[in-house]
Protein backbone atom coordinates (compact mmCIF):
# COMPACT_ATOMS: atom_id res chain seq x y z
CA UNK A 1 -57.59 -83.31 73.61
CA UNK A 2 -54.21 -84.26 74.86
CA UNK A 3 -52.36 -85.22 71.65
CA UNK A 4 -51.30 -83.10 68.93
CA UNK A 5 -52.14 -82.22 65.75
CA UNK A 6 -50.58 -84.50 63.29
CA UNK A 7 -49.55 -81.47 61.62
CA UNK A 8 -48.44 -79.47 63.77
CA UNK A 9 -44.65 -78.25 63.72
CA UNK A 10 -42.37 -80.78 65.25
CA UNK A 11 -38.57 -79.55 67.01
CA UNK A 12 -35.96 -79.70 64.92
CA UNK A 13 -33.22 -82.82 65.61
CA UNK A 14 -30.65 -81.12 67.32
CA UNK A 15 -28.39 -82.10 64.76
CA UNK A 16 -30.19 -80.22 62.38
CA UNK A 17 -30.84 -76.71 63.72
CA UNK A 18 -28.46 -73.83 62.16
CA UNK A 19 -25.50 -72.56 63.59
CA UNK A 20 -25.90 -68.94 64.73
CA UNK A 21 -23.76 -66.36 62.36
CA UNK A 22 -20.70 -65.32 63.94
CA UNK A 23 -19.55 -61.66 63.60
CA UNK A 24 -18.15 -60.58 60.38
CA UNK A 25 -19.84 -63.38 58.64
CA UNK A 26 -22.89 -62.84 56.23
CA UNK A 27 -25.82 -64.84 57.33
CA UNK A 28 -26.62 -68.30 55.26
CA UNK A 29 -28.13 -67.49 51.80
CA UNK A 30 -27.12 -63.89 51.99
CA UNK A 31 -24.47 -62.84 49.20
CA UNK A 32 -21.63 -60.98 50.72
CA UNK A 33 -21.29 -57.27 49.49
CA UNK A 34 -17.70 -56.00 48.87
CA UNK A 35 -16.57 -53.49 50.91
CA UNK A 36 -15.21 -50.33 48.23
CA UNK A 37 -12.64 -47.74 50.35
CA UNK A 38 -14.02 -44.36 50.42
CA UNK A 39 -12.98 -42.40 47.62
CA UNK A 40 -11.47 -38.67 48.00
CA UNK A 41 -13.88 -35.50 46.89
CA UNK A 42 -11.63 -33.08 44.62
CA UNK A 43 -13.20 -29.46 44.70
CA UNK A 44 -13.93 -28.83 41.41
CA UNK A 45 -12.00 -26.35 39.28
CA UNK A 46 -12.81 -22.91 39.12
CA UNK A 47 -12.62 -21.39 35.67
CA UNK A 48 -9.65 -18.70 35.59
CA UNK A 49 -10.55 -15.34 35.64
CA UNK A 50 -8.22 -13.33 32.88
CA UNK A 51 -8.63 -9.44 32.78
CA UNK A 52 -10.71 -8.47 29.25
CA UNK A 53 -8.54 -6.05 27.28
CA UNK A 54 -10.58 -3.25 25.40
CA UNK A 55 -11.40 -4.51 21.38
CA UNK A 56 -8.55 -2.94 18.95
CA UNK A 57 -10.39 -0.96 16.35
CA UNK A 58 -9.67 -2.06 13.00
CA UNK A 59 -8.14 -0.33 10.37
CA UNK A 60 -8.95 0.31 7.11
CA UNK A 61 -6.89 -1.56 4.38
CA UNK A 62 -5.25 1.26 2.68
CA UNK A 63 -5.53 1.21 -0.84
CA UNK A 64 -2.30 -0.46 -3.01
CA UNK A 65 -0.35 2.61 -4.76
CA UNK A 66 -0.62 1.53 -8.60
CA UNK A 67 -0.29 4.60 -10.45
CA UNK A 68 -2.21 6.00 -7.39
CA UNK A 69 -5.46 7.86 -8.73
CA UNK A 70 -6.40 11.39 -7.29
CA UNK A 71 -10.22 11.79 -8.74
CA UNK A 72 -12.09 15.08 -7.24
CA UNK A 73 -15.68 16.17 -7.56
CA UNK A 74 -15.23 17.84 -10.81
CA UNK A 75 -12.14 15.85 -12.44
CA UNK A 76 -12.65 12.44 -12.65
CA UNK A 77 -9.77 10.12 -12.40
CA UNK A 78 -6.62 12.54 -12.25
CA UNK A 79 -3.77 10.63 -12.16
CA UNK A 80 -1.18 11.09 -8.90
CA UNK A 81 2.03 10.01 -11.06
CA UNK A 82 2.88 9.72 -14.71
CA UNK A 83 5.50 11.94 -15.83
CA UNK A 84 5.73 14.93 -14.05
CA UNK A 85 8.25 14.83 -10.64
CA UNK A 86 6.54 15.82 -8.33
CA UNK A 87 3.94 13.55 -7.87
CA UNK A 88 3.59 13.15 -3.93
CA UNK A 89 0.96 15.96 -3.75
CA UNK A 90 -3.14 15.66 -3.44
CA UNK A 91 -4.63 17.87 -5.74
CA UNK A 92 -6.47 20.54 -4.56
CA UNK A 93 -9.74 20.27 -5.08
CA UNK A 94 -9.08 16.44 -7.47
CA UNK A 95 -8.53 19.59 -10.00
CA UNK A 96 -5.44 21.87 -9.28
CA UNK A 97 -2.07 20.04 -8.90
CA UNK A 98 0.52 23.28 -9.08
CA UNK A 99 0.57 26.60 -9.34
CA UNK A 100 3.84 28.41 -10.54
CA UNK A 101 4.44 32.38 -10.39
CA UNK A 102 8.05 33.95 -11.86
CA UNK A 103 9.43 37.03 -13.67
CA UNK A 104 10.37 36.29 -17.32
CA UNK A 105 13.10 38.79 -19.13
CA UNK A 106 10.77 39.91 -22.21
CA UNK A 107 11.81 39.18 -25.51
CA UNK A 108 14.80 37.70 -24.75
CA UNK A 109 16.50 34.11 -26.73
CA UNK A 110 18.32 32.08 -29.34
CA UNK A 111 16.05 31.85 -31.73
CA UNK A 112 15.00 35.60 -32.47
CA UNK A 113 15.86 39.08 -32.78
CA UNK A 114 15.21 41.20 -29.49
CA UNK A 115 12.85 43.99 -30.27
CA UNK A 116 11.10 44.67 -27.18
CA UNK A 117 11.67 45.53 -23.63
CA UNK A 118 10.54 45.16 -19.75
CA UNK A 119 9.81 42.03 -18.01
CA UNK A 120 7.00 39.45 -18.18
CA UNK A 121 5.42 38.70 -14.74
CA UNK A 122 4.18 35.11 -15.05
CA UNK A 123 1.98 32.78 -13.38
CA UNK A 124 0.88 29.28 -14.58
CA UNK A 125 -1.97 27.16 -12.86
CA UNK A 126 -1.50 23.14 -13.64
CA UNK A 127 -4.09 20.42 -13.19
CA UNK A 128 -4.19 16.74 -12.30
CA UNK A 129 -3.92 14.68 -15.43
CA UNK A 130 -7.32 12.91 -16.16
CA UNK A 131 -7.59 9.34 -17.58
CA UNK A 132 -7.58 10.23 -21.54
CA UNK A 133 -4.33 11.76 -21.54
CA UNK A 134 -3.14 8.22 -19.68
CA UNK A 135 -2.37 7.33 -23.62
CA UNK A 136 0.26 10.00 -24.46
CA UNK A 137 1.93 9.59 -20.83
CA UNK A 138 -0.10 11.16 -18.57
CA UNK A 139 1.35 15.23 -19.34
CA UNK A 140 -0.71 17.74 -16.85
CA UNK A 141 -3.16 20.69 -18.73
CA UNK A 142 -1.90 24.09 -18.00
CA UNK A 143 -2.96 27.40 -18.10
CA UNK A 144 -1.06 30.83 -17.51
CA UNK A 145 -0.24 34.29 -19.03
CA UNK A 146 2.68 36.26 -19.28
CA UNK A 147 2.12 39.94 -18.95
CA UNK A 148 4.66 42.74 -19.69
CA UNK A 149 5.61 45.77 -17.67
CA UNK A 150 6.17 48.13 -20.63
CA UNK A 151 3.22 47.53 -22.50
CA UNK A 152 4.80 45.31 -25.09
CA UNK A 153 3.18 41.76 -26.07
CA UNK A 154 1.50 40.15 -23.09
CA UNK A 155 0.06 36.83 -23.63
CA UNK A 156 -2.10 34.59 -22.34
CA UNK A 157 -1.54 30.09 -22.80
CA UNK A 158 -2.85 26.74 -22.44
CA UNK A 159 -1.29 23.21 -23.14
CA UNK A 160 0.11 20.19 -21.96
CA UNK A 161 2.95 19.41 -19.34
CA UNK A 162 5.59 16.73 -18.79
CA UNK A 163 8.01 16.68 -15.73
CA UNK A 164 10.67 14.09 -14.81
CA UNK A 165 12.95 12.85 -12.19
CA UNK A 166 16.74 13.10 -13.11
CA UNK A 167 18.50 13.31 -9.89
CA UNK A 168 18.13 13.44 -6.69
CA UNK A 169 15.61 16.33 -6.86
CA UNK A 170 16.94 17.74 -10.09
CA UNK A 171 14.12 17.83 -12.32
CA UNK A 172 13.26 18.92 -16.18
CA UNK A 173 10.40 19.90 -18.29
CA UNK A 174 8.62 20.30 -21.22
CA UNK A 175 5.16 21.81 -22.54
CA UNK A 176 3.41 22.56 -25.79
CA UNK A 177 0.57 23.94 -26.83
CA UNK A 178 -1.13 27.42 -28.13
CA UNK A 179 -0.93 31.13 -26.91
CA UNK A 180 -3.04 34.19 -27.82
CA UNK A 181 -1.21 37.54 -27.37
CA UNK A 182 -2.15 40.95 -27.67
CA UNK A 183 1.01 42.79 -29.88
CA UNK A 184 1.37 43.16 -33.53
CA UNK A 185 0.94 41.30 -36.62
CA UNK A 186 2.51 43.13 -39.41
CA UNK A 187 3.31 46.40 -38.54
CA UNK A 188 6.64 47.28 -39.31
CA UNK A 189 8.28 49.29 -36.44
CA UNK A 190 11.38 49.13 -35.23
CA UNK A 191 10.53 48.48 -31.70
CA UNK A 192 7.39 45.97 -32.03
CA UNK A 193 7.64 42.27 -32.93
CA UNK A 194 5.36 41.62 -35.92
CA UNK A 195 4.33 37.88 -35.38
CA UNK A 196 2.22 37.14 -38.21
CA UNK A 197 -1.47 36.37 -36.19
CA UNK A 198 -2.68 36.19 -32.70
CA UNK A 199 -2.99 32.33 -32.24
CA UNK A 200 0.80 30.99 -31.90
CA UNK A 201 1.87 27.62 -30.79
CA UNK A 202 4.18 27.76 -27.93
CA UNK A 203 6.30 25.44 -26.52
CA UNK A 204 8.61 25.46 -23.17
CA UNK A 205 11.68 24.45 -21.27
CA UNK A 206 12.27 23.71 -17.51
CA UNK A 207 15.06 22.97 -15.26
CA UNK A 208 14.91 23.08 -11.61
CA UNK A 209 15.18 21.71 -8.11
CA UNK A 210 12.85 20.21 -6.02
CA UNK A 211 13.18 21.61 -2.25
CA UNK A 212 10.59 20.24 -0.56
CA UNK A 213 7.85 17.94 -1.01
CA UNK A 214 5.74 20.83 -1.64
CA UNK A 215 8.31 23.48 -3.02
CA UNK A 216 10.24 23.95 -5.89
CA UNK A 217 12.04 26.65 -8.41
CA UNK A 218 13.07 26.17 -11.72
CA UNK A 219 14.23 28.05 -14.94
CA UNK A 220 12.41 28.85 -17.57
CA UNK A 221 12.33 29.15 -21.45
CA UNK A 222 9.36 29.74 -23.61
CA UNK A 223 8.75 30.48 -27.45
CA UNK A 224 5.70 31.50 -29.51
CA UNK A 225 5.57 31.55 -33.12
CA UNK A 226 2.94 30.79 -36.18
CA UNK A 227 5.63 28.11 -37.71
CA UNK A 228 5.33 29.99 -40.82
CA UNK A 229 1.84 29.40 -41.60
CA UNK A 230 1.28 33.38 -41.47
CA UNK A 231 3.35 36.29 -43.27
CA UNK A 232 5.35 37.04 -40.62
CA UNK A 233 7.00 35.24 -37.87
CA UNK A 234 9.25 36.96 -36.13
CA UNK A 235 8.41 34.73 -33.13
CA UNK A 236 9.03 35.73 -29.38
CA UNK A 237 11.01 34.04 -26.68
CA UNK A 238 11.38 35.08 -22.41
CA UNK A 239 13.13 33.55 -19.93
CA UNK A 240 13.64 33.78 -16.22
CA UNK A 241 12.96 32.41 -13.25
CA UNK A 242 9.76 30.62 -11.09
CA UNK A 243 8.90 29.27 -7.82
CA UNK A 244 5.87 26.59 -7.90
CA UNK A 245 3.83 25.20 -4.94
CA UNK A 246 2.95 21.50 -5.51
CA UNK A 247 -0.49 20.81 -3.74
């Protein structure tokens, strides 16, 4: 078996046979693959590190001042301002806005004869002004008494109070209202004022400073008579001096 199979694999012309590849040449049917540079690693940034402050507590919105209401647990709705001066003050209580304490010269003014002697000491106790009275201005109730030192007519009032700015801590006043006293009706003597019955209206007068926020002294007049709706009416008028303490 000396010859060869027919088809066997027969040498390739010399011609024919592929050049070897020479260095830095892709071999024949081989795509060449572009050569990128190497590109340069950044570190990644680290997130900055800022010191944490302590939260700021908030505050309360405080409440707009429009004819700013005191209310307590037994007055509803007092009123701060209206007409009275002093008006900075927190009622004691919602209720009690002033108290005043003086010594009155008894029986003593314009409008009368002067029977009787001694001095009147006085004290009045005022209170915030609640929201019905917002209608006629906003005037404080009072209370007080009057009580002489010789045993002459003492008395003992209630009504309504108006105060006002004029200057620069100069203020004035005004009250009216009733007063029940304890001295005579109709009896004649020399030395007693007869003043008809024991329920009088009585009015006042007030002019004074303002020292402090919470301290002030004024003058004072007052007057009680029937206004001629009894017999007699000899009426009865004091005046002196008081301090108050605004709360």
């Amino acid at each position: 078996m000396g010859k060869n199979h027919p088809f066997a694999a027969r040498p390739a012309n010399a011609g024919n046979q592929a050049l070897p590849a020479q260095a830095g040449q892709p071999a024949a049917g081989r795509r060449a693959q572009p050569v990128y540079a190497p590109m340069p690693v950044r570190p990644a940034p680290r997130p900055e590190t800022r010191p944490v402050s302590a939260p700021v507590p908030e505050t309360p919105a405080e409440p707009a001042m429009t004819m700013a209401r005191k209310t307590g647990p037994l007055w509803p709705g007092g009123t701060e301002q209206g007409a009275r001066a002093s008006s900075r003050g927190k009622p004691l209580g919602g209720i009690i806005s002033e108290i005043s304490i003086g010594a009155l010269v008894h029986d003593e003014g314009p409008f009368s004869n002067s029977k009787e002697d001694g001095y009147d000491g006085h004290i009045e106790i005022r209170f915030a002004s609640p929201r019905v009275l917002d209608i006629i201005w906003s005037p404080e109730p009072h209370i007080g008494a009057n009580i002489n030192s010789d045993g002459d007519t003492s008395q003992v009032f209630a009504g309504l109070s108006y105060e006002w700015n004029l200057w620069q801590g100069l203020f004035a006043g005004f009250s009216v209202g009733g007063a029940y006293h304890d001295g005579e009706t109709d009896s004649g003597a020399a030395d007693k004022k007869d003043l008809g019955c024991h329920l009088l209206f009585r009015e006042s007068l007030t002019l004074g400073w303002q020292l402090t926020e919470h301290h002030k002294i004024a003058a004072i007049f007052d007057h009680i008579s029937n206004a001629k709706i009894c017999d007699h009416n000899e009426g009865l008028e004091n005046v002196g001096l008081r301090y108050s303490y605004r709360f």
